[in-house]
Protein backbone atom coordinates (compact mmCIF):
# COMPACT_ATOMS: atom_id res chain seq x y z
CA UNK A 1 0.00 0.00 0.00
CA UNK A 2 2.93 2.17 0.95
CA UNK A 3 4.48 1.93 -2.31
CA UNK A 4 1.16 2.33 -4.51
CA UNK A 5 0.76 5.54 -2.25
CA UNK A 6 3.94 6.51 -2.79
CA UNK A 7 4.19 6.67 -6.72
CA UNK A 8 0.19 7.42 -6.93
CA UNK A 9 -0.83 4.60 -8.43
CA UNK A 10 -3.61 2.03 -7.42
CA UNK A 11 -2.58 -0.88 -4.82
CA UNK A 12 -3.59 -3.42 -8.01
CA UNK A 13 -1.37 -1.72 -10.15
CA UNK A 14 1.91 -2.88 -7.47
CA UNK A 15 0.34 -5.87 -7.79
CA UNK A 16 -0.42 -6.64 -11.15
CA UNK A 17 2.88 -5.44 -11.62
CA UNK A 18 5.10 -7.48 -9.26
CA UNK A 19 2.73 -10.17 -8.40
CA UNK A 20 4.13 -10.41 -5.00
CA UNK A 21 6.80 -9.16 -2.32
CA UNK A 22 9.38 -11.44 -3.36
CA UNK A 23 9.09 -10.35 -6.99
CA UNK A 24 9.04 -6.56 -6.08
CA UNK A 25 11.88 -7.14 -4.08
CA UNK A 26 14.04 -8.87 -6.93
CA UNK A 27 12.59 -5.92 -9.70
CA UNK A 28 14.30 -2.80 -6.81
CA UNK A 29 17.52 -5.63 -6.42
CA UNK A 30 18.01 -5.80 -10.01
CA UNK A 31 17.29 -2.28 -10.65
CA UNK A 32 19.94 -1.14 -8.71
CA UNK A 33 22.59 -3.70 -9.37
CA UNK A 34 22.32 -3.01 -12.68
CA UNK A 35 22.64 0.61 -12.23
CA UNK A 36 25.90 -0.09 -10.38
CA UNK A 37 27.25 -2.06 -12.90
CA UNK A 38 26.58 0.24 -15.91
CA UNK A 39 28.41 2.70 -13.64
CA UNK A 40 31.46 0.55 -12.78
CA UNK A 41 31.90 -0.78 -16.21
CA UNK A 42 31.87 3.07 -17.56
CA UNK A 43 34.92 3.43 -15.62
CA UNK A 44 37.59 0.60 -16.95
CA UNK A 45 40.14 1.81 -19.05
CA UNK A 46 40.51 0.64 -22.48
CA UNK A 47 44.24 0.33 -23.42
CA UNK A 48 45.22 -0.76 -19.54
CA UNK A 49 46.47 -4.14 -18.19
CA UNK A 50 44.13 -6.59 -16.19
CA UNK A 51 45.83 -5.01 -12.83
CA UNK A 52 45.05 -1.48 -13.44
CA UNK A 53 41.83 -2.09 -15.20
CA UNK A 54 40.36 -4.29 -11.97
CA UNK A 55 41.94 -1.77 -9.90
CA UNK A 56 40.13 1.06 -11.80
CA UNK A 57 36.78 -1.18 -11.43
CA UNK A 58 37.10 -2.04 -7.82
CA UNK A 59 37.90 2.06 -7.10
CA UNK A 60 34.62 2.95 -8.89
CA UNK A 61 32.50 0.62 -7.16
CA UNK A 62 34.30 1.64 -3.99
CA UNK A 63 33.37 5.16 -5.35
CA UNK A 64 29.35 4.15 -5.67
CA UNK A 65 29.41 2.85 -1.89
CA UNK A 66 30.91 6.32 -0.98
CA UNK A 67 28.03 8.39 -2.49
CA UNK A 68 25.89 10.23 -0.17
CA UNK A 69 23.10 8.57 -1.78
CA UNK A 70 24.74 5.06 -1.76
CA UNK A 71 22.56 2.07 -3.56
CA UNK A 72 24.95 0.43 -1.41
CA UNK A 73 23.30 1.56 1.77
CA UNK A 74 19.84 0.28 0.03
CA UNK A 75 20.99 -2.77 -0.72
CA UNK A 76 22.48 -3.63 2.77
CA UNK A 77 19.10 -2.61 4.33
CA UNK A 78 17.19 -5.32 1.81
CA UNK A 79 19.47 -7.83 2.60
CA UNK A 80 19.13 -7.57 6.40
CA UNK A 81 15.57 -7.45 5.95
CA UNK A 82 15.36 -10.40 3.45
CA UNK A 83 17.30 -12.65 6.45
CA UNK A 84 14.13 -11.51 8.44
CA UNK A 85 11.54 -12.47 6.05
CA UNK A 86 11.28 -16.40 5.32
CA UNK A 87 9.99 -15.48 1.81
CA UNK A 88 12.78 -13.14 1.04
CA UNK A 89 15.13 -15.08 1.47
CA UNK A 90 15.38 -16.97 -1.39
CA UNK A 91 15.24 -13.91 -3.60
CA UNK A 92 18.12 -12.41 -1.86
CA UNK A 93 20.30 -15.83 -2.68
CA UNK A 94 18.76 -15.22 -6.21
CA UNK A 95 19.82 -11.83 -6.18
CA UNK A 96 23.40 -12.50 -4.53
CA UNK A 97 24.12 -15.40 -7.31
CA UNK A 98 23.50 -12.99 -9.96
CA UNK A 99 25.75 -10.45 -8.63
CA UNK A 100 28.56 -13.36 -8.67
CA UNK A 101 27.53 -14.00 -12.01
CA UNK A 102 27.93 -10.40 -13.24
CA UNK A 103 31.04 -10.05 -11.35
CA UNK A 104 32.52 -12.84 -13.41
CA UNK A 105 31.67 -11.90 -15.93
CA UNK A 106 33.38 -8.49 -15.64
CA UNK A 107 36.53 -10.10 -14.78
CA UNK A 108 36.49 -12.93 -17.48
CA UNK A 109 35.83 -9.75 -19.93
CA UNK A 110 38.98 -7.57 -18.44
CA UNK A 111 41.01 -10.98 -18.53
CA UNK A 112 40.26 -11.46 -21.90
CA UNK A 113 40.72 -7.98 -23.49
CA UNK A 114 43.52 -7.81 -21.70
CA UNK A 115 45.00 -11.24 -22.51
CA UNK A 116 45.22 -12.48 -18.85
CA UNK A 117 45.34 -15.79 -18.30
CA UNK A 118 43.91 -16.62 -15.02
CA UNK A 119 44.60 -19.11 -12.86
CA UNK A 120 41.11 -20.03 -11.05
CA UNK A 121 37.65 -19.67 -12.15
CA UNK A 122 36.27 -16.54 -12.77
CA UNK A 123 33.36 -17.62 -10.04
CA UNK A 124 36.17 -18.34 -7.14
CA UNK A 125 37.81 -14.96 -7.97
CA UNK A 126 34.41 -12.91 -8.22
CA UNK A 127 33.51 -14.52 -4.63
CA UNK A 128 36.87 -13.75 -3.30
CA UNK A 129 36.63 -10.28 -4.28
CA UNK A 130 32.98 -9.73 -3.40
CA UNK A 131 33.51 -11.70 -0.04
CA UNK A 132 36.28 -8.73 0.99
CA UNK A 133 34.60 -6.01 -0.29
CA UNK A 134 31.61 -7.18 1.41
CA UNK A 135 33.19 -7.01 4.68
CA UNK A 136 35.15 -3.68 3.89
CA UNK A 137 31.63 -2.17 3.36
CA UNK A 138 30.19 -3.19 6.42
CA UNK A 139 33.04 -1.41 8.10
CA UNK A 140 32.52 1.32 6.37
CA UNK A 141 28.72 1.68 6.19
CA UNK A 142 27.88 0.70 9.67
CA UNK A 143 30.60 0.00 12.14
CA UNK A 144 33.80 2.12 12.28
CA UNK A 145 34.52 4.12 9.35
CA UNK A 146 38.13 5.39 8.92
CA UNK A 147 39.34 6.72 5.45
CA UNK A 148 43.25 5.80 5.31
CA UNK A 149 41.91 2.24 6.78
CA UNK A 150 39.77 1.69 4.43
CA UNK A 151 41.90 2.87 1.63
CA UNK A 152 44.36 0.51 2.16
CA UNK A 153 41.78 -2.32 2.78
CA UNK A 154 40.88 -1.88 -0.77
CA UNK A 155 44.00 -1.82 -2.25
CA UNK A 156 44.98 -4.95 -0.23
CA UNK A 157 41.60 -6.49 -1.04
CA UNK A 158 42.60 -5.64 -4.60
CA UNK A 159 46.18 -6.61 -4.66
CA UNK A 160 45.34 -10.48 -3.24
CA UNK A 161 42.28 -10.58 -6.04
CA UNK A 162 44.56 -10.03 -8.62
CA UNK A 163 47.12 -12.16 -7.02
CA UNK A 164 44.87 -14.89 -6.38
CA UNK A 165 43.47 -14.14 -10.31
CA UNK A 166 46.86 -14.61 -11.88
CA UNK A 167 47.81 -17.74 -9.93
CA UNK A 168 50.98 -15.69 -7.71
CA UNK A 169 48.76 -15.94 -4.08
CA UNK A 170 49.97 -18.39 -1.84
CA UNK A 171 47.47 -20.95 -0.54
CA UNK A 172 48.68 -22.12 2.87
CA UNK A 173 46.36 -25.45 4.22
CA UNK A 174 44.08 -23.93 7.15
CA UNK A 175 42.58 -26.93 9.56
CA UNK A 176 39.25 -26.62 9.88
CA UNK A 177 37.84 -26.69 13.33
């Protein structure tokens, strides 16, 4: 109701539209990721290696988190509400697997114009990178913000992608408790 109030359209309108919470909730997922990755994408150099051009990418979606406005904010909010929600949950996977899938994609585009050969699958270095910038954005966004920290968190977090992209990061055995 809050929505159909808000844009001044009928409740059956939402509904016809979306069909039902979960569906809405994918449509304003989607919207924005794809919003964020036009943006990123504008951003990669053309004549650069696959270091500086992921390095160029990672700084413009660190850029899009930094934005007073941040989608990034929006999208942290659905996701802790989507934990919350039984039926929400399964379109935030959804959502979460697509983002993986657009992430490799981005890379296994910059390794190939580039020529980079790399050394694991797009998917493992997409969830590496995502998993650290994940965390650096929860620092960031909603614990203990600190610019030079987080400045070299990314670079770090970008350093060990590529490293781990080009087959030079060193995989020590970690038991598991």
């Amino acid at each position: 109701r809050a929505i159909a109030a808000e844009l001044g359209v009928a409740q059956a309108t939402v509904h016809y539209t979306f069909g039902t919470k979960e569906d809405l909730y994918r449509a304003v997922m989607d919207q924005i990721t794809d919003e964020l990755v036009a943006q990123v994408q504008r951003a990669a150099p053309q004549d650069a290696g696959f270091e500086e051009t992921f390095s160029a990418l990672a700084g413009a979606l660190w850029g899009t988190m930094r934005e007073p406005s941040s989608h990034h904010q929006l999208l942290s909010e659905l996701t802790m509400f989507a934990l919350r929600v039984p039926g929400l949950i399964e379109a935030q996977q959804s959502h979460y697997r697509r983002v993986i899938e657009v992430t490799a994609q981005v890379i296994t585009e910059t390794a190939g114009r580039t020529g980079q050969e790399l050394a694991e699958s797009p998917e493992t270095v997409a969830r590496f990178f995502l998993s650290g910038f994940d965390g650096l954005t929860m620092q960031v966004q909603q614990c203990l913000p600190d610019e030079a920290t987080e400045r070299t968190g990314l670079r770090a977090l970008v350093a060990a992608t590529v490293a781990l992209a080009k087959g030079n990061l060193d995989l020590p055995d970690v038991p598991l408790a």
